[in-house]
C-alpha atoms as a PDB file:
ATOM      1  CA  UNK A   1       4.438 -28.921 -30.576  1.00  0.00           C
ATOM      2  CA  UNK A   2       1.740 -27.978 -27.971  1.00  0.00           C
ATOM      3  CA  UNK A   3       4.057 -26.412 -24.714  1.00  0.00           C
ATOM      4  CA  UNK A   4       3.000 -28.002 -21.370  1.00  0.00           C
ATOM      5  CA  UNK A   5       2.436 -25.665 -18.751  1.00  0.00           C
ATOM      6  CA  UNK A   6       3.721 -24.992 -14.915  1.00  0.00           C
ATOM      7  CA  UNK A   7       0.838 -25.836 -12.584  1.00  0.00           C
ATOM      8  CA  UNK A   8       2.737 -23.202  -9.896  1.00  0.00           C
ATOM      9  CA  UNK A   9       2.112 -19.285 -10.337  1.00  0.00           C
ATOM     10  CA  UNK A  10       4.922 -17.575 -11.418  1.00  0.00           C
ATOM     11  CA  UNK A  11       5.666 -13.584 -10.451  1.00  0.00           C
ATOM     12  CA  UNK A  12       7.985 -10.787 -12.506  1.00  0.00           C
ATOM     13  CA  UNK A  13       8.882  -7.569 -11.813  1.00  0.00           C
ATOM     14  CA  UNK A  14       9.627  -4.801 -14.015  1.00  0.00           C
ATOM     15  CA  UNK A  15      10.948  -1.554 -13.725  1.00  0.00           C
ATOM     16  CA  UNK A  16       9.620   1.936 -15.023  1.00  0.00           C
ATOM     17  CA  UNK A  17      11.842   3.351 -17.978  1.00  0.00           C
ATOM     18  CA  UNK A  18      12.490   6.381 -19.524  1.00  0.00           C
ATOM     19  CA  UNK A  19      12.915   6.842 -23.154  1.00  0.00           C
ATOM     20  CA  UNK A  20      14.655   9.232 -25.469  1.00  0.00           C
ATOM     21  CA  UNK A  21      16.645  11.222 -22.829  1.00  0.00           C
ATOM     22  CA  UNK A  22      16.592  14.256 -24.361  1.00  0.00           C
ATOM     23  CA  UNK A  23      18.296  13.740 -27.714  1.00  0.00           C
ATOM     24  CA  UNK A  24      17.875   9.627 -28.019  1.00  0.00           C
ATOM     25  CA  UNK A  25      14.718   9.613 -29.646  1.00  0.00           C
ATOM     26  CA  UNK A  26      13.532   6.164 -29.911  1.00  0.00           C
ATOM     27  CA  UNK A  27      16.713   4.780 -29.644  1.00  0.00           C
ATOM     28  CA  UNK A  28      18.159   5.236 -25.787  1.00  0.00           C
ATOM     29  CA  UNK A  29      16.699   4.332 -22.671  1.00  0.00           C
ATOM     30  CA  UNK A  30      17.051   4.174 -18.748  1.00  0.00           C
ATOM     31  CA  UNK A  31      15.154   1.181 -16.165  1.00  0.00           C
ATOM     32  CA  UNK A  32      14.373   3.215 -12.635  1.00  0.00           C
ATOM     33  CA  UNK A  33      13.590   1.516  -9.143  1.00  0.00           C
ATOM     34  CA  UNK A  34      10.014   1.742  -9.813  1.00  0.00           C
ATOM     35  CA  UNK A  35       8.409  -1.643  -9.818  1.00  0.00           C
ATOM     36  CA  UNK A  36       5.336  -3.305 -11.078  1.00  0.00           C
ATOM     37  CA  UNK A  37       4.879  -6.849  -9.677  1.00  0.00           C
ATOM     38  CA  UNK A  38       2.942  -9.118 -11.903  1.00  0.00           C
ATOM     39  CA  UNK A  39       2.088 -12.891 -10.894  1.00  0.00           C
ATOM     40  CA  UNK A  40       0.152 -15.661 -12.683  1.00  0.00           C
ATOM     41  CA  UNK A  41      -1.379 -18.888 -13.276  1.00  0.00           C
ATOM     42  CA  UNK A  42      -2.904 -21.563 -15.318  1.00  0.00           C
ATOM     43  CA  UNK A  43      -6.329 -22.098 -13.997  1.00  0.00           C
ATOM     44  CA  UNK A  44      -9.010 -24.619 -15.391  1.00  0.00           C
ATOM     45  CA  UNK A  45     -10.886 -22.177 -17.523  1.00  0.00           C
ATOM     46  CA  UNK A  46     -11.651 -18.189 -17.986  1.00  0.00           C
ATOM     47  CA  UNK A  47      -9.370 -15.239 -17.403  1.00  0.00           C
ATOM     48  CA  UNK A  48      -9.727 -12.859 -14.699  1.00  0.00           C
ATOM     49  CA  UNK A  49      -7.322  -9.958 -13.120  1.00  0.00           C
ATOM     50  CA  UNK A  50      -6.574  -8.167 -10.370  1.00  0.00           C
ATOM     51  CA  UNK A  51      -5.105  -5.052  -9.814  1.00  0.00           C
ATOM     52  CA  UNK A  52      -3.623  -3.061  -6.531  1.00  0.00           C
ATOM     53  CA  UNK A  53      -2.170   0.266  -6.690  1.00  0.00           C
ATOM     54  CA  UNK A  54      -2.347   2.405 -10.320  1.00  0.00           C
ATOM     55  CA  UNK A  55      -4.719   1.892 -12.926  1.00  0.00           C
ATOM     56  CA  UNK A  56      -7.163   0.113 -10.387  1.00  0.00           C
ATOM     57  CA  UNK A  57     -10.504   0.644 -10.610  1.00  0.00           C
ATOM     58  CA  UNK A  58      -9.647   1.791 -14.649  1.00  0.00           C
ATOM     59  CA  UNK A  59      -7.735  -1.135 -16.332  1.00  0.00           C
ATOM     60  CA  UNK A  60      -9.400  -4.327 -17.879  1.00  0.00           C
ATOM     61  CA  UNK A  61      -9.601  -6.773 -15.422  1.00  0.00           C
ATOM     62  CA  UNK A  62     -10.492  -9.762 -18.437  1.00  0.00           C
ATOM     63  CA  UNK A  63      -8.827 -10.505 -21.596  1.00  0.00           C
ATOM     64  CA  UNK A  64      -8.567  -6.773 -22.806  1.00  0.00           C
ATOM     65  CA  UNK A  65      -5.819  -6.241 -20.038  1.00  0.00           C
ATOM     66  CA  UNK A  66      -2.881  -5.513 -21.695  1.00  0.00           C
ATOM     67  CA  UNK A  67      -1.007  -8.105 -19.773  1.00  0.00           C
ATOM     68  CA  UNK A  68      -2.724 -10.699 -20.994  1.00  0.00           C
ATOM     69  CA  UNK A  69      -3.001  -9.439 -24.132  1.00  0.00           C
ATOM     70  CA  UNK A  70       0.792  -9.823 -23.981  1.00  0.00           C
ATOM     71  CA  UNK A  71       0.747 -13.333 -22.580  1.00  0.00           C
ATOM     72  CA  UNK A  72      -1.468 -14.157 -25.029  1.00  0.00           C
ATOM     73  CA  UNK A  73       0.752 -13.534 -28.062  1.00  0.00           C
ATOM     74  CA  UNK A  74       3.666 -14.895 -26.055  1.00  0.00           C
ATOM     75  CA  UNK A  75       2.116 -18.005 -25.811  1.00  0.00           C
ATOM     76  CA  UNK A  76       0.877 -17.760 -29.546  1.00  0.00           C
ATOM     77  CA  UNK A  77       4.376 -17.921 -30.575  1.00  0.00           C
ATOM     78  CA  UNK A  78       5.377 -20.900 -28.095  1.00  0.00           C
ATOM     79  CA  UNK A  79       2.799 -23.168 -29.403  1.00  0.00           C
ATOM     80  CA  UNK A  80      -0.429 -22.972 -27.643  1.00  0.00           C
ATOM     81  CA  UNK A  81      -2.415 -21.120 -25.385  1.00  0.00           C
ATOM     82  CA  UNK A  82      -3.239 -22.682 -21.604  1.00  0.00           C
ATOM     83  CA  UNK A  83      -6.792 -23.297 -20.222  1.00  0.00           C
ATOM     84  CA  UNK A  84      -7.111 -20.412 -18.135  1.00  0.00           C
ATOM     85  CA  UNK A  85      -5.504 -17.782 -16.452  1.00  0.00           C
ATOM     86  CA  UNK A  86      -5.191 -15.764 -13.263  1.00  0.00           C
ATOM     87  CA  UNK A  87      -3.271 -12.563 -13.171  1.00  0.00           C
ATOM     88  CA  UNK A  88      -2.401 -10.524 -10.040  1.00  0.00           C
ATOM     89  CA  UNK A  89      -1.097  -6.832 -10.595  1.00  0.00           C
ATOM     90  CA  UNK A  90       0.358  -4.330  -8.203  1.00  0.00           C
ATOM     91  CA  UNK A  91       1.097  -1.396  -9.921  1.00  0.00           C
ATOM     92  CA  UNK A  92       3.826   1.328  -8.968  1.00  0.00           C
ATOM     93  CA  UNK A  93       4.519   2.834 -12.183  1.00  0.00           C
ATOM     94  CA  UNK A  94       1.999   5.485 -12.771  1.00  0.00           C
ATOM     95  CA  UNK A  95      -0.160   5.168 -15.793  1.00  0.00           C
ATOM     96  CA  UNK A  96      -0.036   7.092 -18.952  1.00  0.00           C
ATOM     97  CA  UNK A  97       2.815   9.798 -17.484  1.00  0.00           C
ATOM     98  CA  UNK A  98       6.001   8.626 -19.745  1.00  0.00           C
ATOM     99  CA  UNK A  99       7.665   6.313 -17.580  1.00  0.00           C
ATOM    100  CA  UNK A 100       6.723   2.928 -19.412  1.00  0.00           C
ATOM    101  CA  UNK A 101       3.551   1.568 -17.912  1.00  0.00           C
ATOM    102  CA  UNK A 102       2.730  -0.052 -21.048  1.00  0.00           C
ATOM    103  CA  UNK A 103       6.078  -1.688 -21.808  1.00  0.00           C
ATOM    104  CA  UNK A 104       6.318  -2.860 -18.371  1.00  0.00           C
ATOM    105  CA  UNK A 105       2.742  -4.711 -18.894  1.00  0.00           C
ATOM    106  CA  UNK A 106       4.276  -5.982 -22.150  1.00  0.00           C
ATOM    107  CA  UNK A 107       7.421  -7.142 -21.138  1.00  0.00           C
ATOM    108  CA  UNK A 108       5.626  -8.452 -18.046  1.00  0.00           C
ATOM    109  CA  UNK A 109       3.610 -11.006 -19.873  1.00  0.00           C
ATOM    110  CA  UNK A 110       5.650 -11.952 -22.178  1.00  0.00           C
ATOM    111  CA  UNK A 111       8.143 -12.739 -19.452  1.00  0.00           C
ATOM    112  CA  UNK A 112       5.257 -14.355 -17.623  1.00  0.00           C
ATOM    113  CA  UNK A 113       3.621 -16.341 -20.541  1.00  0.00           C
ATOM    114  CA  UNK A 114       7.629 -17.833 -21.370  1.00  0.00           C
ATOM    115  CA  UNK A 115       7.880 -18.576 -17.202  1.00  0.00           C
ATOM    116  CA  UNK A 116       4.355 -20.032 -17.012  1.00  0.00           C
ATOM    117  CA  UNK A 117       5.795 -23.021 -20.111  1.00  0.00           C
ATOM    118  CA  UNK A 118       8.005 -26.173 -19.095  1.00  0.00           C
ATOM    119  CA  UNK A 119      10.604 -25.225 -21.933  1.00  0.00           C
ATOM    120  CA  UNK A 120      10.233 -21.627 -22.456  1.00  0.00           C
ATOM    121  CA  UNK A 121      13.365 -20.447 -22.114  1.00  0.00           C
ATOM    122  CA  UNK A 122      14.390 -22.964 -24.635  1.00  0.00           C
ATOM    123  CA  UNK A 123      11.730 -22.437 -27.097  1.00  0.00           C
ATOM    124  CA  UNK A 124      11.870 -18.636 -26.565  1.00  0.00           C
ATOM    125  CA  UNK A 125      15.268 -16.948 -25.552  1.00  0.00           C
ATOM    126  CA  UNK A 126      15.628 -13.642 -24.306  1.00  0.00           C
ATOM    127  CA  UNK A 127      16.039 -11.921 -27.764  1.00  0.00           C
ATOM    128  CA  UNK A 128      13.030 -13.410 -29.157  1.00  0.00           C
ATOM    129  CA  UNK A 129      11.057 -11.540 -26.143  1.00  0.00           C
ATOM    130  CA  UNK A 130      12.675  -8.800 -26.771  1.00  0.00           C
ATOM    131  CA  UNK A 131      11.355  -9.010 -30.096  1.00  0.00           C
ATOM    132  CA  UNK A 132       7.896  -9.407 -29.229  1.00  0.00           C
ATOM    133  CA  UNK A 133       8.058  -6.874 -26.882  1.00  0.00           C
ATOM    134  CA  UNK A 134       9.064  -4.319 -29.080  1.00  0.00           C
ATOM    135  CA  UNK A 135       6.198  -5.467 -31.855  1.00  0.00           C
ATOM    136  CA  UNK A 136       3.478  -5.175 -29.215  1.00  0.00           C
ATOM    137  CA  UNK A 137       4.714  -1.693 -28.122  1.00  0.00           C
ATOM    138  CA  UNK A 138       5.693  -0.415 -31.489  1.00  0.00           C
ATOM    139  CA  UNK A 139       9.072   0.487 -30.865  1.00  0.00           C
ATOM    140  CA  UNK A 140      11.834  -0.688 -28.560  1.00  0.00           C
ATOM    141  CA  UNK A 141      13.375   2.266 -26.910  1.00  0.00           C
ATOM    142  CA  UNK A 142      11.231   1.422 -23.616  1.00  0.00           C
ATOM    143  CA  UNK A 143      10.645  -2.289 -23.975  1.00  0.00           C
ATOM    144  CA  UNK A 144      14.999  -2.915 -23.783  1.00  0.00           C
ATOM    145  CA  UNK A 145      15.840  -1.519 -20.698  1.00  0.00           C
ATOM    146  CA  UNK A 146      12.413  -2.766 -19.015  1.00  0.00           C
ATOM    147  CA  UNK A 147      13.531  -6.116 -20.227  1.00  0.00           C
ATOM    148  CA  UNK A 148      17.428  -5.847 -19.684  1.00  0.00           C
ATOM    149  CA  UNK A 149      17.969  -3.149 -16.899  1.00  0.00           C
ATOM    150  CA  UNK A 150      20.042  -0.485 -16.898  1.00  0.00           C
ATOM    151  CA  UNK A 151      21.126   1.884 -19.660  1.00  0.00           C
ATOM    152  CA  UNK A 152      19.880   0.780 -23.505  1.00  0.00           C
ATOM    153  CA  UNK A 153      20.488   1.301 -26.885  1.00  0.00           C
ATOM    154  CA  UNK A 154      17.911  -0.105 -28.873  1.00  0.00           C
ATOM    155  CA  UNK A 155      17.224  -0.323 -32.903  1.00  0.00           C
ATOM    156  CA  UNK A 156      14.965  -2.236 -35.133  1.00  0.00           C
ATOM    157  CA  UNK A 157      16.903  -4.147 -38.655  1.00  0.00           C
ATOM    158  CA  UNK A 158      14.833  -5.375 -41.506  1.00  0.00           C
ATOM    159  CA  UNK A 159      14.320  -8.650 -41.403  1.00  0.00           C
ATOM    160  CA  UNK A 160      15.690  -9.077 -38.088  1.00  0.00           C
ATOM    161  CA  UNK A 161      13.622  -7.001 -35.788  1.00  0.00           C
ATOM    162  CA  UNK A 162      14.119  -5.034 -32.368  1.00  0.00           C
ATOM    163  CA  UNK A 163      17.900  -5.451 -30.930  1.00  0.00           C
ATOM    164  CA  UNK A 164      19.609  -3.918 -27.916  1.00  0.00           C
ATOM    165  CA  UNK A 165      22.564  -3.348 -26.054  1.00  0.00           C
ATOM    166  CA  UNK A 166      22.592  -2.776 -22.373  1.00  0.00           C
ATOM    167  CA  UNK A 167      25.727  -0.503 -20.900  1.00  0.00           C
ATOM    168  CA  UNK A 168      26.426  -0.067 -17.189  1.00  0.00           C
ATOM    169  CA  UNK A 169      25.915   3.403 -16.045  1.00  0.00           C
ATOM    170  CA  UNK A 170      28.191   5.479 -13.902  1.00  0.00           C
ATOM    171  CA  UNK A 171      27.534   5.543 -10.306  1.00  0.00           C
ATOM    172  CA  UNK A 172      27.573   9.107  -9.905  1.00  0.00           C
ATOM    173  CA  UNK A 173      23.798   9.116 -11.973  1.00  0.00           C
ATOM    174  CA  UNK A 174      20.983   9.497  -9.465  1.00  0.00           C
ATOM    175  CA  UNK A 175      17.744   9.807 -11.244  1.00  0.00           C
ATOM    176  CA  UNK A 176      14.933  12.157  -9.970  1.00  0.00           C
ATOM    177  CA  UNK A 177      11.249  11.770 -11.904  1.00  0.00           C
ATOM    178  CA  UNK A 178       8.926  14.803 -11.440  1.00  0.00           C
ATOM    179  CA  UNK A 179       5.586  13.057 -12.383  1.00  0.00           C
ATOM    180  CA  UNK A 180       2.786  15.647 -12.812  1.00  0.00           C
ATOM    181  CA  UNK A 181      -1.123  14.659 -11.782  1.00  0.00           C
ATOM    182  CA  UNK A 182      -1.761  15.223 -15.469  1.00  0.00           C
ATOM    183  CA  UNK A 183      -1.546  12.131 -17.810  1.00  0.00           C
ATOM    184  CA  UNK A 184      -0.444  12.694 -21.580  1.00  0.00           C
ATOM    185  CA  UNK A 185      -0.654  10.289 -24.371  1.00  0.00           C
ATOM    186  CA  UNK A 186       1.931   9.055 -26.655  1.00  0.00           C
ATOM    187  CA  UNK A 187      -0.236   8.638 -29.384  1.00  0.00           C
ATOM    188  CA  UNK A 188      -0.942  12.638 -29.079  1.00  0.00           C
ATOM    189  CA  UNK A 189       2.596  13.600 -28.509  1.00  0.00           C
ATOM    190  CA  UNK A 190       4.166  11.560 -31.648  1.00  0.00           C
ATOM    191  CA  UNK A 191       1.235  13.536 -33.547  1.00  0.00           C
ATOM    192  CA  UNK A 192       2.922  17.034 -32.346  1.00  0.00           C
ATOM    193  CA  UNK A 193       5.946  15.717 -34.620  1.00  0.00           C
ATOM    194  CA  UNK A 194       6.716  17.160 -37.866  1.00  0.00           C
ATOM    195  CA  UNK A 195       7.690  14.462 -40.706  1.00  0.00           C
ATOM    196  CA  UNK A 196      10.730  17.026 -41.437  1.00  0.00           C
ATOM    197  CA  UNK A 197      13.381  18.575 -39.247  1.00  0.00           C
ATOM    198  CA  UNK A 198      15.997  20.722 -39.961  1.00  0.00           C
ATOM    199  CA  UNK A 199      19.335  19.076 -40.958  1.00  0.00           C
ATOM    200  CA  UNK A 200      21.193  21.116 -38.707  1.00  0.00           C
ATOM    201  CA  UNK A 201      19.027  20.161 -35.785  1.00  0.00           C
ATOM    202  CA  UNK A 202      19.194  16.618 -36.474  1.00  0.00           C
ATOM    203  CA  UNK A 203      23.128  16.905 -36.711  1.00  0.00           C
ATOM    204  CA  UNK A 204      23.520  18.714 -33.611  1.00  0.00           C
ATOM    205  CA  UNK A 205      21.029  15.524 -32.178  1.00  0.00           C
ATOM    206  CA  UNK A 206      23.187  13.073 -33.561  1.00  0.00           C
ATOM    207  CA  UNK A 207      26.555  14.785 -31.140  1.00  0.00           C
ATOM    208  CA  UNK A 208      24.275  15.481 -28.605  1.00  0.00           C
ATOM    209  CA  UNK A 209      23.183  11.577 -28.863  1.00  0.00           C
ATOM    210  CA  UNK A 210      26.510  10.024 -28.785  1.00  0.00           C
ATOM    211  CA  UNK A 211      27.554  12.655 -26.138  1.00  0.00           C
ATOM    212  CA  UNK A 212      25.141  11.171 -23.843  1.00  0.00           C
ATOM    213  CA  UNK A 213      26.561   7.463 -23.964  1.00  0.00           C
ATOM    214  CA  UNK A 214      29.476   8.656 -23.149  1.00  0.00           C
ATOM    215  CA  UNK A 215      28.185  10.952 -20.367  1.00  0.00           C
ATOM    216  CA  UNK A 216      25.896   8.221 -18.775  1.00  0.00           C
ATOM    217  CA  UNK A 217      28.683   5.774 -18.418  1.00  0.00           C
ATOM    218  CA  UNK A 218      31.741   7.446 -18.301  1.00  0.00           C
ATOM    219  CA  UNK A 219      31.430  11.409 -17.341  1.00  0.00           C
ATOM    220  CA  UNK A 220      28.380  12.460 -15.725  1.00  0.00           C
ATOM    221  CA  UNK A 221      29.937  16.136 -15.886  1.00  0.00           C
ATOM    222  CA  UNK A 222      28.796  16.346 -19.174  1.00  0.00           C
ATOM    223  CA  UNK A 223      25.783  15.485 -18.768  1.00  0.00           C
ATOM    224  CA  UNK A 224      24.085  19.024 -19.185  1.00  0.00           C
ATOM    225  CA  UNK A 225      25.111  19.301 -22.479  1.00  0.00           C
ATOM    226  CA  UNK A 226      24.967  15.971 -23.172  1.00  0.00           C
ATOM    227  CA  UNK A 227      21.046  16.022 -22.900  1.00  0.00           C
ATOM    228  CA  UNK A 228      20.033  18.528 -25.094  1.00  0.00           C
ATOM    229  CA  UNK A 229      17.253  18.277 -27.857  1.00  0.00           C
ATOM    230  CA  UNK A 230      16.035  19.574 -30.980  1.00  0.00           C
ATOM    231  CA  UNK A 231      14.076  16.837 -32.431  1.00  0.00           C
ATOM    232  CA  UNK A 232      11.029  16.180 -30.424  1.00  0.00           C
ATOM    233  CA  UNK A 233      10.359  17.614 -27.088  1.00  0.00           C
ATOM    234  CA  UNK A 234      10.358  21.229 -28.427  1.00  0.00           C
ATOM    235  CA  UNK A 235       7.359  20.797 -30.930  1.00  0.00           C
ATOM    236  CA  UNK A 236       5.676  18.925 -27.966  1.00  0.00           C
ATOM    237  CA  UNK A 237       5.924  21.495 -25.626  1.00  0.00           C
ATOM    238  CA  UNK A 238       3.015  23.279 -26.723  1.00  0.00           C
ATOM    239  CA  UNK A 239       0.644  20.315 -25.805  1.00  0.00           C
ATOM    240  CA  UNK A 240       1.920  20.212 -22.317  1.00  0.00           C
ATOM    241  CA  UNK A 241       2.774  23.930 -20.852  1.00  0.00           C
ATOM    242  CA  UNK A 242       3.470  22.587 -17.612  1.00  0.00           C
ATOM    243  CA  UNK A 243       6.358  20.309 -18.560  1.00  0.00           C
ATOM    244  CA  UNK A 244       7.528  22.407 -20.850  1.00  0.00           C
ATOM    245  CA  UNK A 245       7.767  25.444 -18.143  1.00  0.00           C
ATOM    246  CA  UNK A 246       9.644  23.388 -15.434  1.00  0.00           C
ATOM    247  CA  UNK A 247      11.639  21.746 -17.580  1.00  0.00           C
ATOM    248  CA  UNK A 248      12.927  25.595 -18.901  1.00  0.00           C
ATOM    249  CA  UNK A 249      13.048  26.265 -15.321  1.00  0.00           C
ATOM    250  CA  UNK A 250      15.339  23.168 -14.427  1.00  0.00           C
ATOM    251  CA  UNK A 251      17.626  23.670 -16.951  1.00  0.00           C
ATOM    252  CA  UNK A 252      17.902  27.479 -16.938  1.00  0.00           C
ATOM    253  CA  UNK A 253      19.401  26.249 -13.196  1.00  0.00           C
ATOM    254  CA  UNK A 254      21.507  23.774 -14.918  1.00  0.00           C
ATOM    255  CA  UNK A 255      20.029  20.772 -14.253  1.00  0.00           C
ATOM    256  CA  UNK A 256      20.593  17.804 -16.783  1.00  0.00           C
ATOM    257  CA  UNK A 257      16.427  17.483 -17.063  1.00  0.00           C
ATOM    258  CA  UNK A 258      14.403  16.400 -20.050  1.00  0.00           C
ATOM    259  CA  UNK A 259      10.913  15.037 -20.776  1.00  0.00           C
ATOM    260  CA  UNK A 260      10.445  11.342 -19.823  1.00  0.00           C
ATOM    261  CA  UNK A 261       9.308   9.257 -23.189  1.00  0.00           C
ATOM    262  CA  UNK A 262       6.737  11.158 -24.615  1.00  0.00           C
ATOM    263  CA  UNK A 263       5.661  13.092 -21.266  1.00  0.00           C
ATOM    264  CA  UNK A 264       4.467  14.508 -19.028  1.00  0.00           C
ATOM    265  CA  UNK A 265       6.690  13.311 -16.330  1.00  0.00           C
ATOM    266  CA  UNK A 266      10.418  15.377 -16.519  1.00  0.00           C
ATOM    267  CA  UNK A 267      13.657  13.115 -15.419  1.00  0.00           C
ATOM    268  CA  UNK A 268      16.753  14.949 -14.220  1.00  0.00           C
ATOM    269  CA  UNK A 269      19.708  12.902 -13.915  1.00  0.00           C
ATOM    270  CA  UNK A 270      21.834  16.098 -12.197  1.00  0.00           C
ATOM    271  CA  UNK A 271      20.720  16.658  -8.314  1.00  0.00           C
ATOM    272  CA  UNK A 272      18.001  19.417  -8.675  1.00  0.00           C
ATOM    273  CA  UNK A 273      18.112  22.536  -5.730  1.00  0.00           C
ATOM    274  CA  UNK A 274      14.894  22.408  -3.547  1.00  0.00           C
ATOM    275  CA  UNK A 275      14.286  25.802  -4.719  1.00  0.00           C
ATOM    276  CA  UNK A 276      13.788  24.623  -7.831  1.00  0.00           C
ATOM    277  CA  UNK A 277      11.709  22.111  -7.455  1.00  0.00           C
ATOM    278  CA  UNK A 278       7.996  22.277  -8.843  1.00  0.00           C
ATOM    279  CA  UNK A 279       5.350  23.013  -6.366  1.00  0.00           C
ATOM    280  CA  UNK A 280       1.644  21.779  -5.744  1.00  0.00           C
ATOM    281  CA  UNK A 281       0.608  19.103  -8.823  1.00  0.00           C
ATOM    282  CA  UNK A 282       4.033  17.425  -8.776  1.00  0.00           C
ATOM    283  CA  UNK A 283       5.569  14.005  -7.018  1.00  0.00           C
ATOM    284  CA  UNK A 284       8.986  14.184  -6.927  1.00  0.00           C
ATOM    285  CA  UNK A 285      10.605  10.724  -6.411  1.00  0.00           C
ATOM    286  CA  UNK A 286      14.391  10.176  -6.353  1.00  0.00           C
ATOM    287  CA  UNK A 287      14.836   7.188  -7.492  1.00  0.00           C
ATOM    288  CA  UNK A 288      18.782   5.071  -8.752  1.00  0.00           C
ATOM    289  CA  UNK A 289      18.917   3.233 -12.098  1.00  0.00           C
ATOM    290  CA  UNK A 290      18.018  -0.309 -11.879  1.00  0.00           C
ATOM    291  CA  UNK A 291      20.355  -2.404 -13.131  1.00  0.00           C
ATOM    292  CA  UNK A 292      18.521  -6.352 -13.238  1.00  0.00           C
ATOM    293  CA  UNK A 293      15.605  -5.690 -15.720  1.00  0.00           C
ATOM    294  CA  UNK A 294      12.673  -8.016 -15.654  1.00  0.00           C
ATOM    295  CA  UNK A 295      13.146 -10.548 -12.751  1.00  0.00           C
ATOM    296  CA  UNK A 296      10.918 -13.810 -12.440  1.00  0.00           C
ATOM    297  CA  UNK A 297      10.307 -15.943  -9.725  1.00  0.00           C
ATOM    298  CA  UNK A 298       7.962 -18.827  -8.386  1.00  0.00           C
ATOM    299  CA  UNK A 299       5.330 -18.031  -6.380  1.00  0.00           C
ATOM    300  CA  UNK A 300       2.634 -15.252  -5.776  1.00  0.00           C
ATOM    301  CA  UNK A 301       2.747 -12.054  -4.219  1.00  0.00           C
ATOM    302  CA  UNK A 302       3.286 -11.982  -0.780  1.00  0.00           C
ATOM    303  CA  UNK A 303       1.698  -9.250   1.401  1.00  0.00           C
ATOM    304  CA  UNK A 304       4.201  -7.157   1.688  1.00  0.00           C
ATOM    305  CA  UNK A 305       4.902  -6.731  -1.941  1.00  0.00           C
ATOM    306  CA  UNK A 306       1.136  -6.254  -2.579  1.00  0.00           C
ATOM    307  CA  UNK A 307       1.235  -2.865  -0.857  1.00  0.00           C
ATOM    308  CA  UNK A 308       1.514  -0.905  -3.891  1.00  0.00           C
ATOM    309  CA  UNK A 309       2.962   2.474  -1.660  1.00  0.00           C
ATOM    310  CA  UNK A 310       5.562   0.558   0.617  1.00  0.00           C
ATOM    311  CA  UNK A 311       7.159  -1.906  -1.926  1.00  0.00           C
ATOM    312  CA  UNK A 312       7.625   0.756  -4.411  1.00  0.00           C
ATOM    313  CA  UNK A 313       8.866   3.833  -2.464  1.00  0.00           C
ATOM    314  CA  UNK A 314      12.497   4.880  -2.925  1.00  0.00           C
ATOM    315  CA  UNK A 315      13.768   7.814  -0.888  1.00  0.00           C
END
């Protein structure tokens, strides 16, 4: 049956993420206090978008945006697609660094597209999003936590599709996200892979994986060793010396550090010293986990939360 649709805007807001975590490839995943607001409506005809902060001036601002692209399918699978739309984005999360811009526009119009229908949650229940998400993104790691908050496990089953877990992480964890100027592209970085690793290195993975559950929610002592990988980020480091170099330099000081998703931002989850920190070409923002996930509400953005620097900063 054709969905009706709210005449009101709606608004979400969805954090950045960081996949993998050293040795979680694909599977774990963190949501950070890093926020994208996104806010809609149904409008007579046409689609048009705005955009404040990242990506302005460089991202669709039609149909190609990859919010809408989202909504789009979102509504696909709800029944029907509305008149028109108008989409408002204010963008914290920077673009293209590995920190989940793209899941968070995913999981932002999905969320939005379910929100913006008189029976959405009913027709289309959180795990159902989630499993759109991850099809649209091509892989869940990112798309659970942006979705659920907190600290994910995430895996794909035939015939069933993307599933998650969300686990509550220990209070001691203070994230800090070295984003370089540099973007990187997870299309490039996933090429860098080889189709066959060692079995030794993906056995020592495998401990170093279930470690870090355990370290993230229970013991953030062990967190050092917890984080260690051999499956992905040392055949990447080639394609991005920079991360590569401070993240040898972070953990040579014994910080728990790692590449961020596919790069080149580095996340250390152990306090780094300030003489360690990297110099000219680096933002350093210390950020804390956040634990809600995608959040929607009625209404657009106010003007506060359309200042892309002063909603989003986190000291």
């Amino acid at each position: 049956m054709r969905p009706s649709f709210l005449s009101e805007p709606v608004r979400v807001r969805v954090p950045a993420t960081s996949a993998n975590l050293g040795p979680g490839f694909d599977t774990l995943g963190l949501a950070l206090a890093l926020y994208d607001d996104v806010s809609a409506r149904v409008v007579p005809a046409g689609c048009r978008v705005e955009i404040a902060g990242q990506g302005a001036g460089e991202l669709p601002t039609d149909d190609g945006h990859l919010v809408v692209r989202a909504m789009r399918a979102a509504f696909e699978a709800l029944g029907g697609q509305p008149s028109g739309l108008a989409v408002e984005c204010v963008n914290r999360i920077p673009q293209a660094r590995g920190l989940g811009s793209s899941s968070a526009a995913i999981v932002a119009g999905v969320t939005l597209a379910r929100a913006l229908v008189v029976d959405g949650e009913e027709r289309f229940d959180d795990a159902a999003v989630l499993r759109l998400a991850a099809d649209l993104e091509g892989h869940p790691d990112n798309v659970a936590p942006c979705l659920l908050g907190g600290f994910t496990i995430a895996w794909s089953e035939p015939g069933v599709g993307a599933r998650a877990r969300r686990l509550p992480v220990a209070p001691e964890v203070r994230p800090t996200v070295l984003v370089p100027d540099e973007r990187g592209l997870t299309s490039v970085a996933r090429a860098a892979l080889p189709a066959v690793v060692p079995h030794a290195d993906a056995a020592r993975n495998a401990g170093r994986a279930a470690l870090l559950v355990h370290a993230l929610t229970t013991e953030p002592a062990l967190l050092f060793a917890a984080t260690e990988d051999r499956l992905h980020q040392g055949y990447r480091a080639p394609g991005m010396p920079a991360t590569a170099d401070v993240l040898a330099g972070l953990r040579a000081a014994g910080v728990a550090a790692v590449v961020s998703g596919a790069g080149p931002t580095v996340l250390a989850l152990t306090s780094i010293p300030d003489e360690h920190l990297p110099g000219m070409g680096w933002a350093v923002q210390r950020l804390v986990v956040d634990v809600a996930g995608a959040r929607v509400d009625r209404g657009r953005l106010g003007h506060a939360e359309r200042d892309p620097v002063a909603a989003g900063r986190k000291s």
